[in-house]
Protein backbone atom coordinates (compact mmCIF):
# COMPACT_ATOMS: atom_id res chain seq x y z
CA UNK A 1 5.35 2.36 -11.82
CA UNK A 2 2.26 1.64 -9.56
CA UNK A 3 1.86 2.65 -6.14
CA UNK A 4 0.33 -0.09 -3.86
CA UNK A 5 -0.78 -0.58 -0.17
CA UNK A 6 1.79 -3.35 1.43
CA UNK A 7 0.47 -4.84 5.23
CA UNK A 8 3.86 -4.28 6.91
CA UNK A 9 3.18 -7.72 9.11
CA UNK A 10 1.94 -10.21 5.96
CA UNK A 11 3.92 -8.39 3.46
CA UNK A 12 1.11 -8.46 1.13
CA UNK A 13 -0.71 -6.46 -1.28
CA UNK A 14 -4.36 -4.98 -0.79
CA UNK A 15 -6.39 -6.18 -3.94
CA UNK A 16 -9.29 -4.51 -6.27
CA UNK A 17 -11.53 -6.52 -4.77
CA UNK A 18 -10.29 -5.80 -0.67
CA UNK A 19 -8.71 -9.32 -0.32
CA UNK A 20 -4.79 -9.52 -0.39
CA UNK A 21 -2.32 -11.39 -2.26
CA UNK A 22 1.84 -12.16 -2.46
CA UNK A 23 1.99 -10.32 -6.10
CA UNK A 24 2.35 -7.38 -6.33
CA UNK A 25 1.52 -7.24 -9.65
CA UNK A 26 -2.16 -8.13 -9.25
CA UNK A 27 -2.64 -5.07 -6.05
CA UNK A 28 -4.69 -2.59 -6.66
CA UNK A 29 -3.13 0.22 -8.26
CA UNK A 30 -3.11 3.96 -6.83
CA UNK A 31 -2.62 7.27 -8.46
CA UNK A 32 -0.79 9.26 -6.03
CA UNK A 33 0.26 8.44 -2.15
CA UNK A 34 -2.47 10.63 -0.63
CA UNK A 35 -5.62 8.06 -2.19
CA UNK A 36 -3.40 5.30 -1.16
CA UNK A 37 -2.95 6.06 2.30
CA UNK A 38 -6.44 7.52 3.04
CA UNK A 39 -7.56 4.08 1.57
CA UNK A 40 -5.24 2.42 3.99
CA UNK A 41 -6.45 3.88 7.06
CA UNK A 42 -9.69 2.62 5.48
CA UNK A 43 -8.86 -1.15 6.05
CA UNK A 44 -8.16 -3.59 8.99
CA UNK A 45 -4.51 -3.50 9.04
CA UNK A 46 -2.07 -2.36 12.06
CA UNK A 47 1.03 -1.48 9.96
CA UNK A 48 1.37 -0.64 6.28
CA UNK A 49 3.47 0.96 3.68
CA UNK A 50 2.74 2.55 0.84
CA UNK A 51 4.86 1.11 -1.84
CA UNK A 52 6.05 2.21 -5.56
CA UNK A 53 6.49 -1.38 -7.59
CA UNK A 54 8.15 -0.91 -10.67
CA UNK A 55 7.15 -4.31 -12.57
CA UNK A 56 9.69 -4.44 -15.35
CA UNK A 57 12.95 -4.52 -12.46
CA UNK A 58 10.66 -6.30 -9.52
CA UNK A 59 11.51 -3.28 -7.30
CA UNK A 60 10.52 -1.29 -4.38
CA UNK A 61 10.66 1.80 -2.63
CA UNK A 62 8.35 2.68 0.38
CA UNK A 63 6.87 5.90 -0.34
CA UNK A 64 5.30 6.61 3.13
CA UNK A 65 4.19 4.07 6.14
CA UNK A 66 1.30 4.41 8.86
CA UNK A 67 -0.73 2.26 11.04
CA UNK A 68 -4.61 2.15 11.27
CA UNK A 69 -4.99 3.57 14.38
CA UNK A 70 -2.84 6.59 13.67
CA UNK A 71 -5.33 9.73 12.49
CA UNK A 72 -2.26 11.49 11.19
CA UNK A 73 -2.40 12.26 7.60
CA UNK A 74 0.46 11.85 5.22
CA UNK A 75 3.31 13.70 4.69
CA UNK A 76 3.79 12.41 1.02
């Protein structure tokens, strides 16, 4: 299981190194939803989602979702 940050709009994956790609499998991996989303409202994205990817079924399930200019803090 790895939790990644998903840009709602491009539907992709924030990196290691801050760029973004279509695989999930190569997004930077979190270790709970609270680092993920802090880091989110960290980059230049309007909408994301803060995803749990479980590689060996290709599957989803959107943990928690936000937008940039939100201050909010999580409720995960």
């Amino acid at each position: 299981m790895n939790i990644l940050i998903e840009d709602a709009e491009s539907l992709e994956f924030l990196k290691e190194n801050g760029k973004w790609t279509k695989k999930p499998a190569d997004g930077k991996k979190f270790a709970n939803t609270q680092t993920a989303f802090a880091a989110a409202k960290a980059e230049p994205i309007h909408k994301f989602n803060i995803v749990c990817y479980f590689p060996g079924t290709m599957q989803f399930v959107n943990l928690d979702q936000g937008n940039a200019t939100d201050k909010t803090t999580s409720a995960a």
